[in-house]
Protein backbone atom coordinates (compact mmCIF):
# COMPACT_ATOMS: atom_id res chain seq x y z
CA UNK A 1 60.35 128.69 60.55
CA UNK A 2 61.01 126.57 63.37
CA UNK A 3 63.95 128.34 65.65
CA UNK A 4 66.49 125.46 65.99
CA UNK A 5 68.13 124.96 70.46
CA UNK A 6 71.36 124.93 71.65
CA UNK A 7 72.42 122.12 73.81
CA UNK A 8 75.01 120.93 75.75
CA UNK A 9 76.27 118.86 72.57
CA UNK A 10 76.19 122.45 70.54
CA UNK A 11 77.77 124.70 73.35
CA UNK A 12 80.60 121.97 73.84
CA UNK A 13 81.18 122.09 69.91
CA UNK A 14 81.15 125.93 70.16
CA UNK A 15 83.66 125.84 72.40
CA UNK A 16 85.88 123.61 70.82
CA UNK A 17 85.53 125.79 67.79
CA UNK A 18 86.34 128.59 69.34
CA UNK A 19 89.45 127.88 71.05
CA UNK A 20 90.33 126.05 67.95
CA UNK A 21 90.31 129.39 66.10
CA UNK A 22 91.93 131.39 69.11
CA UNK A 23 94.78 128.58 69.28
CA UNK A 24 95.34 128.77 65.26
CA UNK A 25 94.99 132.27 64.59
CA UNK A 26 96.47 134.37 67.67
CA UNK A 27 99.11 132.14 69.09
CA UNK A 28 101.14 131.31 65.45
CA UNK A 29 101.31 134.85 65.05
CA UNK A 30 101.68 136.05 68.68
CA UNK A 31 98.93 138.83 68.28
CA UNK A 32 95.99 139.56 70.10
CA UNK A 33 93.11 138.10 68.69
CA UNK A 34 90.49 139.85 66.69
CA UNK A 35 87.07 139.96 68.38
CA UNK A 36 85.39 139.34 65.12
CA UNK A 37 87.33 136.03 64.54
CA UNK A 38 85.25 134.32 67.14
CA UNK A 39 81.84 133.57 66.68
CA UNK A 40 79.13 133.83 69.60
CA UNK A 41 80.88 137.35 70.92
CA UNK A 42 77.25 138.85 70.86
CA UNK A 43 75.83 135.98 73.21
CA UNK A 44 74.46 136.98 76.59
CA UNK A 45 77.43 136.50 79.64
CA UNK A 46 75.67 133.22 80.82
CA UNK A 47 75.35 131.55 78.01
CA UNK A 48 79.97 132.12 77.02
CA UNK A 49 80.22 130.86 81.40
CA UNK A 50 78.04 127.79 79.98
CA UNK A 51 80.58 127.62 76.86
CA UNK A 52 83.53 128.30 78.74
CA UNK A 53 83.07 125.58 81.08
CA UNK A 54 82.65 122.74 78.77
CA UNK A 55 86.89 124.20 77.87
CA UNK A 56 89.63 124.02 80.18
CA UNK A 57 91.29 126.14 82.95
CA UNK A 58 94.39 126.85 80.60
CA UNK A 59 91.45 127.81 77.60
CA UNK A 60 89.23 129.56 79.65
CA UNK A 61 92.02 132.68 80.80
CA UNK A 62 93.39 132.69 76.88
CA UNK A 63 89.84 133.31 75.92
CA UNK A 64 89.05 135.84 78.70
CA UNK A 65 91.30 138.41 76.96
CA UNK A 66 89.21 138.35 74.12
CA UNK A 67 86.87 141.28 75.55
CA UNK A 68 85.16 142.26 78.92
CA UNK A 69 82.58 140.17 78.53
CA UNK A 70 84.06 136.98 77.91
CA UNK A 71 86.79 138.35 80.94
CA UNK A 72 83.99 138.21 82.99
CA UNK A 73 81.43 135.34 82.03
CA UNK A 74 85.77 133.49 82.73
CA UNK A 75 85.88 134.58 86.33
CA UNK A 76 82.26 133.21 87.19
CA UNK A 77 81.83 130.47 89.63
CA UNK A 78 79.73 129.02 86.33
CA UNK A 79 82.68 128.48 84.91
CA UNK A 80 85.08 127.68 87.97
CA UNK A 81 82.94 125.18 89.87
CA UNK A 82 82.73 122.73 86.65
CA UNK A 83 86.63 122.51 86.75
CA UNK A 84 86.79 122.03 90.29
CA UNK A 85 87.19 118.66 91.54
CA UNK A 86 83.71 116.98 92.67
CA UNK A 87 84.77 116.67 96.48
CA UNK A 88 86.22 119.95 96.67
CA UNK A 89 84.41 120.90 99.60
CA UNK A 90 85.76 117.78 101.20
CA UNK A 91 89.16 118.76 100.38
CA UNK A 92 89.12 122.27 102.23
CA UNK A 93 87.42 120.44 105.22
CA UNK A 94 90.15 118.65 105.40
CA UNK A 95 92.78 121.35 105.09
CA UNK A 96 95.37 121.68 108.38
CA UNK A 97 94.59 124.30 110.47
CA UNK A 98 98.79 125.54 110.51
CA UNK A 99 97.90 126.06 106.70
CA UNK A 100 94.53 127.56 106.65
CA UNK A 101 93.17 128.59 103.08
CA UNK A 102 90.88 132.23 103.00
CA UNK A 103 89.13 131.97 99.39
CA UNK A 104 86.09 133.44 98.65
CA UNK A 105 85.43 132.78 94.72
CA UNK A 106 85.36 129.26 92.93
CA UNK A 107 88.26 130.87 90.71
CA UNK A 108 90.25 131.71 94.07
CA UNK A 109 89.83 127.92 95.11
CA UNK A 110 90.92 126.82 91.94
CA UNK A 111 94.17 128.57 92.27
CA UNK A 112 94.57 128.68 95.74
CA UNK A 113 94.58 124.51 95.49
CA UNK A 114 97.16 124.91 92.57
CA UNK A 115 100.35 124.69 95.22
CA UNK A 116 99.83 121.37 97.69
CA UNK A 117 98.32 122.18 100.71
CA UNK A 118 98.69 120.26 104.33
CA UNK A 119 95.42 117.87 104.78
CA UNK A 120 94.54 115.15 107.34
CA UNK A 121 96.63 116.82 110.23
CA UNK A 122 100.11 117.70 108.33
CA UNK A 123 99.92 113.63 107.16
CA UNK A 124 99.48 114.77 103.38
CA UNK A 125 99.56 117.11 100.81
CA UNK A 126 96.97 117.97 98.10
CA UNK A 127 97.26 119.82 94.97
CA UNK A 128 94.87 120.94 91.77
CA UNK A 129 96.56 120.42 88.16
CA UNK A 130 96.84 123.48 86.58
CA UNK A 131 95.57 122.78 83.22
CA UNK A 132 92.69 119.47 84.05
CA UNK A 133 91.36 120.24 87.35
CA UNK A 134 92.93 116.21 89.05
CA UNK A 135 93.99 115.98 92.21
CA UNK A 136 97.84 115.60 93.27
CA UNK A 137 98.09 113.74 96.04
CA UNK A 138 101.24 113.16 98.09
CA UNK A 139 101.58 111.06 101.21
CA UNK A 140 103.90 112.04 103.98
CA UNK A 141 106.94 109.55 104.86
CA UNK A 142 105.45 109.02 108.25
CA UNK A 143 102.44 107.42 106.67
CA UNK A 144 104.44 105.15 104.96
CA UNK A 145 105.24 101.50 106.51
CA UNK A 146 109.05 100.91 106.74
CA UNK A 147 108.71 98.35 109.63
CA UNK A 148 106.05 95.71 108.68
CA UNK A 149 108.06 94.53 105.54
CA UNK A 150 111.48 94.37 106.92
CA UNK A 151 113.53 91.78 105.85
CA UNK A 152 117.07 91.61 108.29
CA UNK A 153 119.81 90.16 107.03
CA UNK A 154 122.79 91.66 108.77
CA UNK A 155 121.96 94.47 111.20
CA UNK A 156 119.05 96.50 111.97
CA UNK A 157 118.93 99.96 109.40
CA UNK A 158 118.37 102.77 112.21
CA UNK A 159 115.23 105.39 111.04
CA UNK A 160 114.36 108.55 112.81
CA UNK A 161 112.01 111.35 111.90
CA UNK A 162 113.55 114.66 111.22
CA UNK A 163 112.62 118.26 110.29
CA UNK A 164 113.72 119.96 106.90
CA UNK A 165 113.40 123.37 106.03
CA UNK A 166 113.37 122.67 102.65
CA UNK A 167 110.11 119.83 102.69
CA UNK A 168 106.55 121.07 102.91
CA UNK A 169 105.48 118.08 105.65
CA UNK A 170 106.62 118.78 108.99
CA UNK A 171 108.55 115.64 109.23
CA UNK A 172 110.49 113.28 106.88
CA UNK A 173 112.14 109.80 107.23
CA UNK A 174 116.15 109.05 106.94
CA UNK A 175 117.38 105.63 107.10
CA UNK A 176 120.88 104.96 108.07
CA UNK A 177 121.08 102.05 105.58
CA UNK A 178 123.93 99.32 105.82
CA UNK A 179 125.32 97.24 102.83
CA UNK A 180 123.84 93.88 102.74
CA UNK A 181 120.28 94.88 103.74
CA UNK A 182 117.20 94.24 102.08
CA UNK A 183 114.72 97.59 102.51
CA UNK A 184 111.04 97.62 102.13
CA UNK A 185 108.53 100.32 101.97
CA UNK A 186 104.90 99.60 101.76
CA UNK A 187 102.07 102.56 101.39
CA UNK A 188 98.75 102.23 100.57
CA UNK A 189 95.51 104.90 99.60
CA UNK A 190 91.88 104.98 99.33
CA UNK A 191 91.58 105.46 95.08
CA UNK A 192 88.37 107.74 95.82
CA UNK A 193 91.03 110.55 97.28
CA UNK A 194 91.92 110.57 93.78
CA UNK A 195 90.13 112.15 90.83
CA UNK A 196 88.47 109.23 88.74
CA UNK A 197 88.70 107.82 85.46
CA UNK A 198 92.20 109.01 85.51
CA UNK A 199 96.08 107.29 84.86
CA UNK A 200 98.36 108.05 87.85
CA UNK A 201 101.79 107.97 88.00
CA UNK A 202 103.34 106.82 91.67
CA UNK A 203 106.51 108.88 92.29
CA UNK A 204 108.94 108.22 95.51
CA UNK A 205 110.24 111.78 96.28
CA UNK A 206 113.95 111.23 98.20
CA UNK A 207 117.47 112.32 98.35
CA UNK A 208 120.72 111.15 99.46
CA UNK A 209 123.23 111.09 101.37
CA UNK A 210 126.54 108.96 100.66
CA UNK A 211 128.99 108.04 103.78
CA UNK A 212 132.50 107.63 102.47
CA UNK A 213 134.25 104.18 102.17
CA UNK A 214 137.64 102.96 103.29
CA UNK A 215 137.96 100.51 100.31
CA UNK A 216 137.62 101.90 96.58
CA UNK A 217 134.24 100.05 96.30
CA UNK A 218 131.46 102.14 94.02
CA UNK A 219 128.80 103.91 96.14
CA UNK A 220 126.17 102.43 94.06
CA UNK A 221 123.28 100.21 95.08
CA UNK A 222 121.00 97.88 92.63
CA UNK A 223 117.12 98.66 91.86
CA UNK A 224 114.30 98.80 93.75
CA UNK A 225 111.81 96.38 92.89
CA UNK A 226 108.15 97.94 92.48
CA UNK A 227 104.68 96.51 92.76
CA UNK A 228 101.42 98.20 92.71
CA UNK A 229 98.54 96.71 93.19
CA UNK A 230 94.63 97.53 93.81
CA UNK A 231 92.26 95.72 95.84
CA UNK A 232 89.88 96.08 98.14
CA UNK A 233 92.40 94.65 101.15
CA UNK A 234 96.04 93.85 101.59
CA UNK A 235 95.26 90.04 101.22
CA UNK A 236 93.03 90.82 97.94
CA UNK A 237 94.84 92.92 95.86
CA UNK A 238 95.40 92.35 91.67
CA UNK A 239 98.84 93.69 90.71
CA UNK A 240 98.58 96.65 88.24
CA UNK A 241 102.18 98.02 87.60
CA UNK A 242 105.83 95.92 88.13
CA UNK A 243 108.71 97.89 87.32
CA UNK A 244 112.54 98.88 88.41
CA UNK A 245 113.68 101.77 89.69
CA UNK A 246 117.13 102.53 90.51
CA UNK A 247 117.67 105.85 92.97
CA UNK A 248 120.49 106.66 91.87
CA UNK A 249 120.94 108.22 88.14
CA UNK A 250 122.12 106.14 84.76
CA UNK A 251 125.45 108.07 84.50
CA UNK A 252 126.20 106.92 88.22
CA UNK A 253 125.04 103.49 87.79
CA UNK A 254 127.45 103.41 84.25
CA UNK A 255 130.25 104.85 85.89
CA UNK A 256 130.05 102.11 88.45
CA UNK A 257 129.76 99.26 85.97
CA UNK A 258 126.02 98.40 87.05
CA UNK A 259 124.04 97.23 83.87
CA UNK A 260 120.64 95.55 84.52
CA UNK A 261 118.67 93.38 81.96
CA UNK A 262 115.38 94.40 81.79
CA UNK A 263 114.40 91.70 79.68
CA UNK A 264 115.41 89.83 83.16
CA UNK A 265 111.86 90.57 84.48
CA UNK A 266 109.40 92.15 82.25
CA UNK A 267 108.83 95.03 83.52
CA UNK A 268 109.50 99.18 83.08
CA UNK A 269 113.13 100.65 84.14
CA UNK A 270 112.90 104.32 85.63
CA UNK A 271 115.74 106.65 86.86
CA UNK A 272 115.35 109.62 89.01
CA UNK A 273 114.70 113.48 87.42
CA UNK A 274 115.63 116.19 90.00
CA UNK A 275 112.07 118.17 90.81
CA UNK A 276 111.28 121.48 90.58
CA UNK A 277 113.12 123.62 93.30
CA UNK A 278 116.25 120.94 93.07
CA UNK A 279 115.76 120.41 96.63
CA UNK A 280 114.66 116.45 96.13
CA UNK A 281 114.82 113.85 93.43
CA UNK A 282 112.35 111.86 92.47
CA UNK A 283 111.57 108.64 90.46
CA UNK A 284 108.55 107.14 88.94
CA UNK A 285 107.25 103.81 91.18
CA UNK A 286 104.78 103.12 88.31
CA UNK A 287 101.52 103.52 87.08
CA UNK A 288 97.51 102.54 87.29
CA UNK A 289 94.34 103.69 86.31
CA UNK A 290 92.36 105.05 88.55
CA UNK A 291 88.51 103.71 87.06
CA UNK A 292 86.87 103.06 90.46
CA UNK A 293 83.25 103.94 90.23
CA UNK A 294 82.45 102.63 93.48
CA UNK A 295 85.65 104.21 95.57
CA UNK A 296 86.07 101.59 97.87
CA UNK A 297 89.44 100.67 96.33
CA UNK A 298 92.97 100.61 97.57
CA UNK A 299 96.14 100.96 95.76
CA UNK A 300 99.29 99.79 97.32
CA UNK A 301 102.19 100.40 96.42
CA UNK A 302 105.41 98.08 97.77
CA UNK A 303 108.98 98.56 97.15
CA UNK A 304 112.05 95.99 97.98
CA UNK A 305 115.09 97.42 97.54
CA UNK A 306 117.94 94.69 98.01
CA UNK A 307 121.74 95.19 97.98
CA UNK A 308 121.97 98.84 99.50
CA UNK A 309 124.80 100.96 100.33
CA UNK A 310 125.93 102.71 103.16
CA UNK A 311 124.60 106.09 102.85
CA UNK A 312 121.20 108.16 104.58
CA UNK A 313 118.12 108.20 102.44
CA UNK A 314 115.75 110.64 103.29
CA UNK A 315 112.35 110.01 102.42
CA UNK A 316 109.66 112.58 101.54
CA UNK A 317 106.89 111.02 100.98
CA UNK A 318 104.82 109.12 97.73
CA UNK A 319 103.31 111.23 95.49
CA UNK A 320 100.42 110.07 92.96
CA UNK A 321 100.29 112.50 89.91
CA UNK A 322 97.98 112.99 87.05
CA UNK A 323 99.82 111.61 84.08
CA UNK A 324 100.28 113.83 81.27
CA UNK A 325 100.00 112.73 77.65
């Protein structure tokens, strides 16, 4: 009788049968699972790194509890290296030297790029999803453009660079912003920094700072309005995303008797969520796919922000995130 091989096809349905089982029949009842419930216990270390890998990060340390042998076939660099990004290597080249990075395994890597880490001299900040290996990136506020696509119409907003404890770059942007003032920010980013075939959500990460009035006038300004675009230049560029996004939240913008029409311009209307830490708000810019196979792409991402208020808005930086479905 003719002995039948195992492929990649067959070890990536294995796997997919295996987690299936571990997700249906440990996790509903909150037990650990039995070692007979999974099939292909019995095959050689190598051969479960080979399975593993064809899984996910999340998948492969469930399964490693299973028994020493899958435990350790889950903390090869078999297993580690296919969830890593491609340009890895690349990446910790490119790590600052005030936040060096001493990892010996592919696992350590892995984990060790979970948190952002400084890149490109302190000028951005890269970070490994947990759960699908794609890059985070974030671009510091210095590397973004708040000059080039003024538009004055009363008095010049004064910007400085300052130092926060409480961001990770070493410097971030506050704008002393006057009422009737039109603001622009414009960043842009080489698409083959990020991981391909891939949808991306553009965040601005900010706070604020209100000044207090004399009159009884809401502290409230209108929405920003958001275009990305990707092209291969400034001057050829295809818009991808329009949208609104107001930086201050709904209940604020109600309170004050602001109520936009988004049927006005067809676009997508976002508010800000406070991140994780509540040190800084953020709110999404917009979105893209990322499906450049030849990486020399650009996306750019412009914001005019027209009727502001007198307040400070300090300016982290633009971060472009994996988006989760």
């Amino acid at each position: 009788m003719k002995e039948e091989s195992i492929d990649a096809s067959d070890d990536r349905f294995c796997a997919r049968s295996i987690v299936t089982r571990f997700r249906t029949r440990s996790f509903v009842r909150r037990s650990r699972p039995r070692i007979s419930d999974v099939p292909f216990s019995s095959l050689p270390e190598n051969c479960i790194a080979c399975i593993l890998s064809f899984t996910s990060p999340r998948d492969t340390c469930r399964l490693a509890t299973l028994s020493s042998r899958f435990r350790s076939a889950a903390e090869s660099d078999q297993v580690w290296t296919k969830f890593l990004s491609s340009d890895y290597q690349d990446v910790l080249s490119r790590i600052d030297a005030s936040d060096p990075v001493h990892l010996s395994s592919k696992r350590e890597i892995f984990f060790g790029l979970n948190d952002h880490i400084l890149i490109d001299g302190g000028k951005k900040s890269i970070a490994m999803d947990k759960t699908t290996g794609k890059i985070c990136l974030m671009i510091s506020a210095k590397e973004v453009d708040f000059s080039q696509h003024l538009i004055l119409l009363d008095e010049y907003p004064s910007w400085d660079y300052h130092t926060l404890d409480e961001s990770r770059f070493t410097d971030v942007v506050i704008h002393k912003i006057c009422r009737d003032m039109s603001l622009c920010l414009h960043a842009e980013l080489k698409t083959n920094q990020l991981s391909d075939n891939t949808t991306y959500v553009v965040y601005l990460v900010y706070k604020l700072k209100v000044h207090d009035f004399d009159d009884d006038e809401p502290v409230v300004g209108d929405a920003m309005m958001i275009d990305i675009s990707l092209g291969d230049d400034d001057d050829d560029e295809d818009t991808v995303s329009e949208s609104l996004s107001s930086l201050f939240s709904k209940k604020a913008l109600d309170q004050a008797g602001k109520h936009f029409c988004e049927e006005a311009i067809q676009t997508s209307y976002y508010f800000p969520n406070v991140r994780e830490g509540r040190r800084w708000m953020e709110v999404v810019l917009g979105e893209f796919d990322n499906n450049n196979d030849f990486g020399n792409e650009k996306v750019f991402v412009k914001c005019y922000w027209f009727d502001c208020v007198k307040l400070d808005f300090v300016i982290e930086g633009i971060e472009f995130r994996p988006k989760i479905f």
